[in-house]
PDB file of N, CA and C in Angstrom:
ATOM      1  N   UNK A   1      60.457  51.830  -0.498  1.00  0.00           N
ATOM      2  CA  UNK A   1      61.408  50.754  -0.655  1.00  0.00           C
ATOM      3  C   UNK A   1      62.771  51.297  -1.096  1.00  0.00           C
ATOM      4  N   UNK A   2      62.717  52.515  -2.054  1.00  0.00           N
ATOM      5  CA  UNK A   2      64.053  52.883  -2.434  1.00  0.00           C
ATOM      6  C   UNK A   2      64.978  53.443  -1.228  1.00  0.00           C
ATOM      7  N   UNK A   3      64.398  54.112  -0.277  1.00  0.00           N
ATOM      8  CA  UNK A   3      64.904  54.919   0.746  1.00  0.00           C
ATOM      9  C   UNK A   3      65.684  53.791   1.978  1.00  0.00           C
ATOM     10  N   UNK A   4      64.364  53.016   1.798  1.00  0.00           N
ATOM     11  CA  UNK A   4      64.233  51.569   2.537  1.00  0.00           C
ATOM     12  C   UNK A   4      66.176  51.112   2.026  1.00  0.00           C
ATOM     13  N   UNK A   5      66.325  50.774   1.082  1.00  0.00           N
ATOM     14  CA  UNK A   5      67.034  50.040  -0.116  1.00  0.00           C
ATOM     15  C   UNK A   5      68.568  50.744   0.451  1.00  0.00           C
ATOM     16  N   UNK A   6      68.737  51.907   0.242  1.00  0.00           N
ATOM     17  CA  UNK A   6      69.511  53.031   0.158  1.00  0.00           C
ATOM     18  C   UNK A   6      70.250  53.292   1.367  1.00  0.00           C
ATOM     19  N   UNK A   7      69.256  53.260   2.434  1.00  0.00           N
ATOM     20  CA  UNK A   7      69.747  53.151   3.799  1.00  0.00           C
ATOM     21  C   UNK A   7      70.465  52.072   4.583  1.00  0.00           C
ATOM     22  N   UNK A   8      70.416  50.972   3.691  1.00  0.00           N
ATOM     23  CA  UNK A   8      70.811  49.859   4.384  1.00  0.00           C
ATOM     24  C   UNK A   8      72.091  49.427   4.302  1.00  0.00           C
ATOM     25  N   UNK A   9      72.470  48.838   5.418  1.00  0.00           N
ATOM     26  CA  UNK A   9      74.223  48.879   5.582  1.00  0.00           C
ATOM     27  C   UNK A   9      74.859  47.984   4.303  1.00  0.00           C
ATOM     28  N   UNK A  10      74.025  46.616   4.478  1.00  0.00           N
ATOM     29  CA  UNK A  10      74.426  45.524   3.183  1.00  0.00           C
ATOM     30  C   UNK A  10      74.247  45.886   1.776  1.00  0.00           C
ATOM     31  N   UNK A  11      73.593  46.788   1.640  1.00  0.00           N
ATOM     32  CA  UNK A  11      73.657  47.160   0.089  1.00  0.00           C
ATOM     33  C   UNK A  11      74.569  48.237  -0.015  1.00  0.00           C
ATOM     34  N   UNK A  12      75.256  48.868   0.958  1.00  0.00           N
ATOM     35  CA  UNK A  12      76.013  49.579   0.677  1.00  0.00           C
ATOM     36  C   UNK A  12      77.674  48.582   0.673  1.00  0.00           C
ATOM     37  N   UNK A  13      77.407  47.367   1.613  1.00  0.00           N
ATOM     38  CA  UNK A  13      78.807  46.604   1.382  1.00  0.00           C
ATOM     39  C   UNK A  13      78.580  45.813   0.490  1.00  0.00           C
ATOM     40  N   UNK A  14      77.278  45.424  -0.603  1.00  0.00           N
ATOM     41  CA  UNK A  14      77.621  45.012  -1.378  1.00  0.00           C
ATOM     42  C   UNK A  14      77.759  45.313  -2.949  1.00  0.00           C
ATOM     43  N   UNK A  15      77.508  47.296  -3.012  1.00  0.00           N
ATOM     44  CA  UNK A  15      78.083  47.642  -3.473  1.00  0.00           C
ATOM     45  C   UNK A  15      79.590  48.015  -3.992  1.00  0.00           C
ATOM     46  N   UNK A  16      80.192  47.457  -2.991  1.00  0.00           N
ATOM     47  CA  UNK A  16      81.389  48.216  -2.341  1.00  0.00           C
ATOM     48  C   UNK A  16      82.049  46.542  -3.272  1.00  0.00           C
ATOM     49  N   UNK A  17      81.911  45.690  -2.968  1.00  0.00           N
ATOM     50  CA  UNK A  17      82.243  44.676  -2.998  1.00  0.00           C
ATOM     51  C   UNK A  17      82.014  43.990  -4.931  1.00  0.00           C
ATOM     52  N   UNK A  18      81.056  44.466  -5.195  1.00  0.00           N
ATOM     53  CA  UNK A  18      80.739  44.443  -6.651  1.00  0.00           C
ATOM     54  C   UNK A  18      81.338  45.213  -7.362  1.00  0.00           C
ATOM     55  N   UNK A  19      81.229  46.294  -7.053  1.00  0.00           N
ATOM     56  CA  UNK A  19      82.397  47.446  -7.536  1.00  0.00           C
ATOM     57  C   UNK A  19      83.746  47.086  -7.888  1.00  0.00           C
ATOM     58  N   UNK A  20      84.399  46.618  -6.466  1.00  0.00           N
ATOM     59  CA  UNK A  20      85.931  46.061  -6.745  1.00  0.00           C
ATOM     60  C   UNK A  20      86.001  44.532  -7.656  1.00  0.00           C
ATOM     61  N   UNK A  21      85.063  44.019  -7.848  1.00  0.00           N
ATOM     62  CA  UNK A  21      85.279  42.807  -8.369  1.00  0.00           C
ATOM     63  C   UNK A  21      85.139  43.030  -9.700  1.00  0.00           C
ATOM     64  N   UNK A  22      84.245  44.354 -10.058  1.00  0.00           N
ATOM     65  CA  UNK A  22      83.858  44.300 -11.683  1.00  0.00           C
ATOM     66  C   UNK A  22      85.216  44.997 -11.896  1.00  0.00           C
ATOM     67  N   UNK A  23      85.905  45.971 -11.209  1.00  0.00           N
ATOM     68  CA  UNK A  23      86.897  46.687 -11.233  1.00  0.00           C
ATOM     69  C   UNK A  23      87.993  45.734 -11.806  1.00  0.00           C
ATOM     70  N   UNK A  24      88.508  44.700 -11.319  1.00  0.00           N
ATOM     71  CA  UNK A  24      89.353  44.108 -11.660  1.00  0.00           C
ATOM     72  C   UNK A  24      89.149  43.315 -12.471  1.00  0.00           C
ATOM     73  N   UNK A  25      87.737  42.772 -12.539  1.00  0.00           N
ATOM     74  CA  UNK A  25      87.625  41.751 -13.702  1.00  0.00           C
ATOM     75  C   UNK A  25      87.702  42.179 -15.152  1.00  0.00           C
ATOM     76  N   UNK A  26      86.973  43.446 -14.849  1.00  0.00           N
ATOM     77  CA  UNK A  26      87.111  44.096 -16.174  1.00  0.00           C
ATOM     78  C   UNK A  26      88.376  44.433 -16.704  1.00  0.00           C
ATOM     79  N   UNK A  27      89.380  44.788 -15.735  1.00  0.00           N
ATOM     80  CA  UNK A  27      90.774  45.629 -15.971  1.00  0.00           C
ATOM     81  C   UNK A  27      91.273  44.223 -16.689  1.00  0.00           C
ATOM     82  N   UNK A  28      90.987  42.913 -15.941  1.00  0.00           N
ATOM     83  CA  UNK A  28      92.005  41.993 -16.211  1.00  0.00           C
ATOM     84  C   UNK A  28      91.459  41.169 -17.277  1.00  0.00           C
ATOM     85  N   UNK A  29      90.202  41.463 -17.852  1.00  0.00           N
ATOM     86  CA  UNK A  29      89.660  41.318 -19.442  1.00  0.00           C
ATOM     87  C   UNK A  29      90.275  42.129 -20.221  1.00  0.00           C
ATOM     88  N   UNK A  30      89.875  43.606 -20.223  1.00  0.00           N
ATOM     89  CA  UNK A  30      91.069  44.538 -21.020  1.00  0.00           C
ATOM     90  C   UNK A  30      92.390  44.557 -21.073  1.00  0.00           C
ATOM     91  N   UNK A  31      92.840  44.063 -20.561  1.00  0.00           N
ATOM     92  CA  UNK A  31      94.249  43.882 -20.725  1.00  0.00           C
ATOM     93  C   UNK A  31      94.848  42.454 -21.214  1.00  0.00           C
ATOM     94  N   UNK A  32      93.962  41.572 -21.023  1.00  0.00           N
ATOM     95  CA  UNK A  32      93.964  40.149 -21.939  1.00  0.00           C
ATOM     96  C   UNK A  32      93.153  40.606 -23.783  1.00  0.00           C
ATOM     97  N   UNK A  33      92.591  41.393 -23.778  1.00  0.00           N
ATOM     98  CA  UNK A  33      91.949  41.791 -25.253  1.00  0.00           C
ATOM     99  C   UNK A  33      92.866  42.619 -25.635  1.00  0.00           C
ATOM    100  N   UNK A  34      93.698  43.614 -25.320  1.00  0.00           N
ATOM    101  CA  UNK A  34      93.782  44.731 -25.903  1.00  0.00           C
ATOM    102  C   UNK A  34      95.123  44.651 -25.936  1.00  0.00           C
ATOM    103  N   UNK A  35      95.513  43.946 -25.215  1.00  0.00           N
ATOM    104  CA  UNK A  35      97.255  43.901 -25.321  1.00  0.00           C
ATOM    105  C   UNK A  35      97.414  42.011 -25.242  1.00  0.00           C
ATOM    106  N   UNK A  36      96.435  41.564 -25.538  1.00  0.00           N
ATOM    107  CA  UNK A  36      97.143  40.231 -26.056  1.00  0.00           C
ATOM    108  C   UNK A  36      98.068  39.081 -25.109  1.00  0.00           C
ATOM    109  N   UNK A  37      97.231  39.418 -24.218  1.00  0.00           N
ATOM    110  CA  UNK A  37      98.151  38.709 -22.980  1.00  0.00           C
ATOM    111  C   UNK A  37      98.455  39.789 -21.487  1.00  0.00           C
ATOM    112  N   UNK A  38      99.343  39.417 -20.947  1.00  0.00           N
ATOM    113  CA  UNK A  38      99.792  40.276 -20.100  1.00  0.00           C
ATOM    114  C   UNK A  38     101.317  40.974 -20.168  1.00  0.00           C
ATOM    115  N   UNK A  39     100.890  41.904 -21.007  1.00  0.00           N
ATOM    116  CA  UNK A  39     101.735  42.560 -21.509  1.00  0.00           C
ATOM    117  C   UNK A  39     101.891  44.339 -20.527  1.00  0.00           C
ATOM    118  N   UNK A  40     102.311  44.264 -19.239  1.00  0.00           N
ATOM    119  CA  UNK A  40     102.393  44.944 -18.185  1.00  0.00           C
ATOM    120  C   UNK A  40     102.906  46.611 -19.072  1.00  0.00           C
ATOM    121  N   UNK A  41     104.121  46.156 -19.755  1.00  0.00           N
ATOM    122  CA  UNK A  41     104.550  47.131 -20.195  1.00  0.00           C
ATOM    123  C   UNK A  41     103.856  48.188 -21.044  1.00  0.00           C
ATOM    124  N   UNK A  42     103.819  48.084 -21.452  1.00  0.00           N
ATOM    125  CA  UNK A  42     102.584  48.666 -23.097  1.00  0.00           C
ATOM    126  C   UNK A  42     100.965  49.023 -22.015  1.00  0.00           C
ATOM    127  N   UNK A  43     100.676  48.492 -20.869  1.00  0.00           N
ATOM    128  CA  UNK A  43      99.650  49.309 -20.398  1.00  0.00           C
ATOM    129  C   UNK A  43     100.167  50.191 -19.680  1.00  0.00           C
ATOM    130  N   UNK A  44     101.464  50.445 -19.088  1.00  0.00           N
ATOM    131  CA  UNK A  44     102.227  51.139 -18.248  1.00  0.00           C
ATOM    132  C   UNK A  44     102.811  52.642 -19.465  1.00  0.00           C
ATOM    133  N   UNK A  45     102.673  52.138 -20.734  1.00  0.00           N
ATOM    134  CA  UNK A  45     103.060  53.228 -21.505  1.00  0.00           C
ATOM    135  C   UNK A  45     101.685  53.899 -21.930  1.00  0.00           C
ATOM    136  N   UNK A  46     100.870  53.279 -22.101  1.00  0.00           N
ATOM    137  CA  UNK A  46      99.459  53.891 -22.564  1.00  0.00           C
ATOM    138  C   UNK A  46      98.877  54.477 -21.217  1.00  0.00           C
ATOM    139  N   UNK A  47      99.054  53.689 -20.478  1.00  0.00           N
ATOM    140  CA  UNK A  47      98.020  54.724 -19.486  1.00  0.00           C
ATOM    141  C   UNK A  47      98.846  55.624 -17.988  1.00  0.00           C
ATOM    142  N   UNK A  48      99.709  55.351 -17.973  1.00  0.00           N
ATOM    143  CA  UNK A  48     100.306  55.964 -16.803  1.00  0.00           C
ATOM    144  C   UNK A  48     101.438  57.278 -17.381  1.00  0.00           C
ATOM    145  N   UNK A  49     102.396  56.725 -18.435  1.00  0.00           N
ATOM    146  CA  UNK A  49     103.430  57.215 -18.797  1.00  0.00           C
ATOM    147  C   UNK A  49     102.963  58.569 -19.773  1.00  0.00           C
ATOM    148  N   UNK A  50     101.528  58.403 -20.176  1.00  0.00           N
ATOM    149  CA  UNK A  50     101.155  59.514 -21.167  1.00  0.00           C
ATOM    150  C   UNK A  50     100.221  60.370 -20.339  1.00  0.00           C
ATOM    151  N   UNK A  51      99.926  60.029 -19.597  1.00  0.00           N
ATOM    152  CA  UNK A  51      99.436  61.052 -18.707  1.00  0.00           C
ATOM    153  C   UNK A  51      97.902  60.360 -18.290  1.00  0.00           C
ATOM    154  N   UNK A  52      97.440  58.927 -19.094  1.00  0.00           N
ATOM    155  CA  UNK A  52      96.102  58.938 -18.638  1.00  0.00           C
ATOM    156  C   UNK A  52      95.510  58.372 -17.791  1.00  0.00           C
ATOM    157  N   UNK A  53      96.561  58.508 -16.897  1.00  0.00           N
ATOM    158  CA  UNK A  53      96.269  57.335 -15.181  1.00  0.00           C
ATOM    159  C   UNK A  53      94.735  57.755 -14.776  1.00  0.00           C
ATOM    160  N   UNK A  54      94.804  59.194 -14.622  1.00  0.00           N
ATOM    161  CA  UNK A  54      93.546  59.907 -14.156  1.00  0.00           C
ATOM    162  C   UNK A  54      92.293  59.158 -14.812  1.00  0.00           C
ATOM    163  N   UNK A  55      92.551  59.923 -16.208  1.00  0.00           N
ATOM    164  CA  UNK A  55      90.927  59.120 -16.834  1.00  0.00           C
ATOM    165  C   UNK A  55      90.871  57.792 -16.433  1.00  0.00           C
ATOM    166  N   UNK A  56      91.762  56.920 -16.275  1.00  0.00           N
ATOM    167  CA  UNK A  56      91.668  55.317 -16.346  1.00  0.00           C
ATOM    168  C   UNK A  56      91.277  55.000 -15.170  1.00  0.00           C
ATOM    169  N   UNK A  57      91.696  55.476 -14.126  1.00  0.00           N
ATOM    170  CA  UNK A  57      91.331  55.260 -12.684  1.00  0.00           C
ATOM    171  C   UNK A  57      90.037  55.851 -12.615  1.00  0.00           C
ATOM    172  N   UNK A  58      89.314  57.042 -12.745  1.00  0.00           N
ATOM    173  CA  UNK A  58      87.902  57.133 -12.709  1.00  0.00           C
ATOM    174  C   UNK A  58      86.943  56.702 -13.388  1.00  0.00           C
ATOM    175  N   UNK A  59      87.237  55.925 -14.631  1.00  0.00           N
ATOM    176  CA  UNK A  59      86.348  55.491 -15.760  1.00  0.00           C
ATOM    177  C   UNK A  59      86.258  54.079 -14.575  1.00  0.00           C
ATOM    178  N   UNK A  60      87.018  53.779 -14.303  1.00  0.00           N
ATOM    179  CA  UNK A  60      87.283  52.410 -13.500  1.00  0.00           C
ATOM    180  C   UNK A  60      86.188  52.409 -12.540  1.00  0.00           C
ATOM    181  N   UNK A  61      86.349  53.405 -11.756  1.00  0.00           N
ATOM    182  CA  UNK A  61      85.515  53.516 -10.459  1.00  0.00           C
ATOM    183  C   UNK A  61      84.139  53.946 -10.997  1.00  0.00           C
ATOM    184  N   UNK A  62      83.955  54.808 -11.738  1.00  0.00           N
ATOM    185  CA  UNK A  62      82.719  55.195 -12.152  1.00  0.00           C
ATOM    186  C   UNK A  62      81.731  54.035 -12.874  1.00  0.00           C
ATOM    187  N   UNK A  63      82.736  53.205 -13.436  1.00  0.00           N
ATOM    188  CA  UNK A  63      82.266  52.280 -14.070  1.00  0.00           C
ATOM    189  C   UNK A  63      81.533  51.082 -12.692  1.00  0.00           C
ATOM    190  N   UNK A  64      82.456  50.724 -11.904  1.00  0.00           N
ATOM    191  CA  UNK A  64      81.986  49.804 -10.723  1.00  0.00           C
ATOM    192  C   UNK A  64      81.303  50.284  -9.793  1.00  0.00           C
ATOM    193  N   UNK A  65      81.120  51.577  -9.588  1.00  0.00           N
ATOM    194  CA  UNK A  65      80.535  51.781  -8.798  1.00  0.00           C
ATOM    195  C   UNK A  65      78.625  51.900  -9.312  1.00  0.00           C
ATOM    196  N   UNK A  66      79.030  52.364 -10.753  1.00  0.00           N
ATOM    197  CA  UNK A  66      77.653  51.909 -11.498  1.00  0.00           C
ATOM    198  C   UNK A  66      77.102  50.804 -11.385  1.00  0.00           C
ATOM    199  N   UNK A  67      77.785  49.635 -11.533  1.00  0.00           N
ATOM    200  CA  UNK A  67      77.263  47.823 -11.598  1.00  0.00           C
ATOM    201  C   UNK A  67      76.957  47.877 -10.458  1.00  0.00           C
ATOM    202  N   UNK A  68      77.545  48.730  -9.574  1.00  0.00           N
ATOM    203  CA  UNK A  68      77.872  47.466  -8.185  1.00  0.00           C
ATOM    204  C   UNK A  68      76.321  48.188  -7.620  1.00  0.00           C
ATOM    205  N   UNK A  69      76.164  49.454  -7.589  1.00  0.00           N
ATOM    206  CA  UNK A  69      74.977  49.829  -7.455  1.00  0.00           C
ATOM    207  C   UNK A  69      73.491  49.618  -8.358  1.00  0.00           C
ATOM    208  N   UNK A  70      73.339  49.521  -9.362  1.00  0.00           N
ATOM    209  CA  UNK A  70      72.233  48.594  -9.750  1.00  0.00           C
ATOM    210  C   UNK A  70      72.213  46.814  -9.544  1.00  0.00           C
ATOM    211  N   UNK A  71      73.254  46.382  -9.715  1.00  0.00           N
ATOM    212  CA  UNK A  71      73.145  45.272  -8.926  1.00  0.00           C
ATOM    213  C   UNK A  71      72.904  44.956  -7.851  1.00  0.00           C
ATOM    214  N   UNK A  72      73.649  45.868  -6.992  1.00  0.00           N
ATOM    215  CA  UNK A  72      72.970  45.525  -5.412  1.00  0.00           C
ATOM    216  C   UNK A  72      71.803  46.035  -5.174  1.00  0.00           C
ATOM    217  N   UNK A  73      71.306  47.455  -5.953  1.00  0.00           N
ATOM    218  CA  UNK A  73      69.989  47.709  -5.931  1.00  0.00           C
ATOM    219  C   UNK A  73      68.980  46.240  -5.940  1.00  0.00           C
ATOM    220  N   UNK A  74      69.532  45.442  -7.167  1.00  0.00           N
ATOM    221  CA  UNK A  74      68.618  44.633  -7.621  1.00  0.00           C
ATOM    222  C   UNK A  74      68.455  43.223  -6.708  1.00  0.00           C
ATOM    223  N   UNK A  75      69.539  43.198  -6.078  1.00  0.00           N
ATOM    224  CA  UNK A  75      69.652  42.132  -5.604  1.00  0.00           C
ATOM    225  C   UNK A  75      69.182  42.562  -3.541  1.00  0.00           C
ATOM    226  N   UNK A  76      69.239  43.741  -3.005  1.00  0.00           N
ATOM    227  CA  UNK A  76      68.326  44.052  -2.074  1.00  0.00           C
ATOM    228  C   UNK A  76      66.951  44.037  -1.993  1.00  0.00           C
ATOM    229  N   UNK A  77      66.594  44.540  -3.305  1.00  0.00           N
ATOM    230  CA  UNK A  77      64.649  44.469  -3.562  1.00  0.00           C
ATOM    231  C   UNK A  77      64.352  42.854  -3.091  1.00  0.00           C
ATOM    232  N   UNK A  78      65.067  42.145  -4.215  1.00  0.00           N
ATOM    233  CA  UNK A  78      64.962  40.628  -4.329  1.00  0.00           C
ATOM    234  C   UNK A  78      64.834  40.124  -2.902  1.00  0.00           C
ATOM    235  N   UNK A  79      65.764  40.240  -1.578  1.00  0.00           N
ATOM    236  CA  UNK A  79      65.699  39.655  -1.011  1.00  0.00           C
ATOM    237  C   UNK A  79      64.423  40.535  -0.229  1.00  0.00           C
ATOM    238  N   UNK A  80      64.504  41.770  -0.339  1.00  0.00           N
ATOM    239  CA  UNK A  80      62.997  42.711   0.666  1.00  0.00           C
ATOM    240  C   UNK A  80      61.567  41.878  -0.073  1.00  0.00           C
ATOM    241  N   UNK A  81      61.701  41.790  -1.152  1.00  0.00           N
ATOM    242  CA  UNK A  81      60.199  40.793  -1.592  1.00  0.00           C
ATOM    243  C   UNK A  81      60.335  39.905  -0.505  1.00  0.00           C
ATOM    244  N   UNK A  82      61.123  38.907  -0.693  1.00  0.00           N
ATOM    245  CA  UNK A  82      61.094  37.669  -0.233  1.00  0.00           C
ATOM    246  C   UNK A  82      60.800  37.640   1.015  1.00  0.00           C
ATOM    247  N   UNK A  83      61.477  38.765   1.884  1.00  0.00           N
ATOM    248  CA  UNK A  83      60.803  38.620   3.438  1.00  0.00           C
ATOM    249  C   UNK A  83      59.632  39.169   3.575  1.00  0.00           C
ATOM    250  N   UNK A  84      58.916  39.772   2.842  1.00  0.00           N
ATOM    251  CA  UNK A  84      57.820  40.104   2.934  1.00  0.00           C
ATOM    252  C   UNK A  84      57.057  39.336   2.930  1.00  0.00           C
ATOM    253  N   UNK A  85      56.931  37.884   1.940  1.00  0.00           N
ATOM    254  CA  UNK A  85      56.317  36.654   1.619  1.00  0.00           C
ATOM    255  C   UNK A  85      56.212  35.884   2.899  1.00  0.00           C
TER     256      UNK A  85
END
């Protein structure tokens, strides 16, 4: 089933798709917590202007691409039960 799971086109677009959504949702939670609004500037000095675009952009992706893949893991099994039934 994992290979099954792994190979399949839709769990790979709906990884892809979970990924970018946690990507931004999350960015656009952290930046409503941590700077108090949308305060563009002050994330433009913390993370770009000091050098930490890099880390921020891969923590980002590493981060969504984590969800988006156990989620879609979880949510491919779900529907492979079901057609099995």
């Amino acid at each position: 089933m994992f290979t099954t799971i792994l190979s399949s086109r839709s769990y790979w677009k709906s990884v892809t798709l979970l990924a970018l959504g946690f990507i931004v949702l999350f960015s656009f939670i952290e930046l409503l917590m941590q700077y108090q609004g949308f305060d563009f500037t002050s994330f433009i000095v913390d993370h770009i202007d000091k050098g930490k675009w890099v880390r921020y952009a891969l923590s980002r992706i590493v981060g969504g691409l984590m969800y988006g893949m156990i989620l879609g893991y979880h949510f491919e099994s779900r529907k492979l039960k079901k057609n099995k039934e």
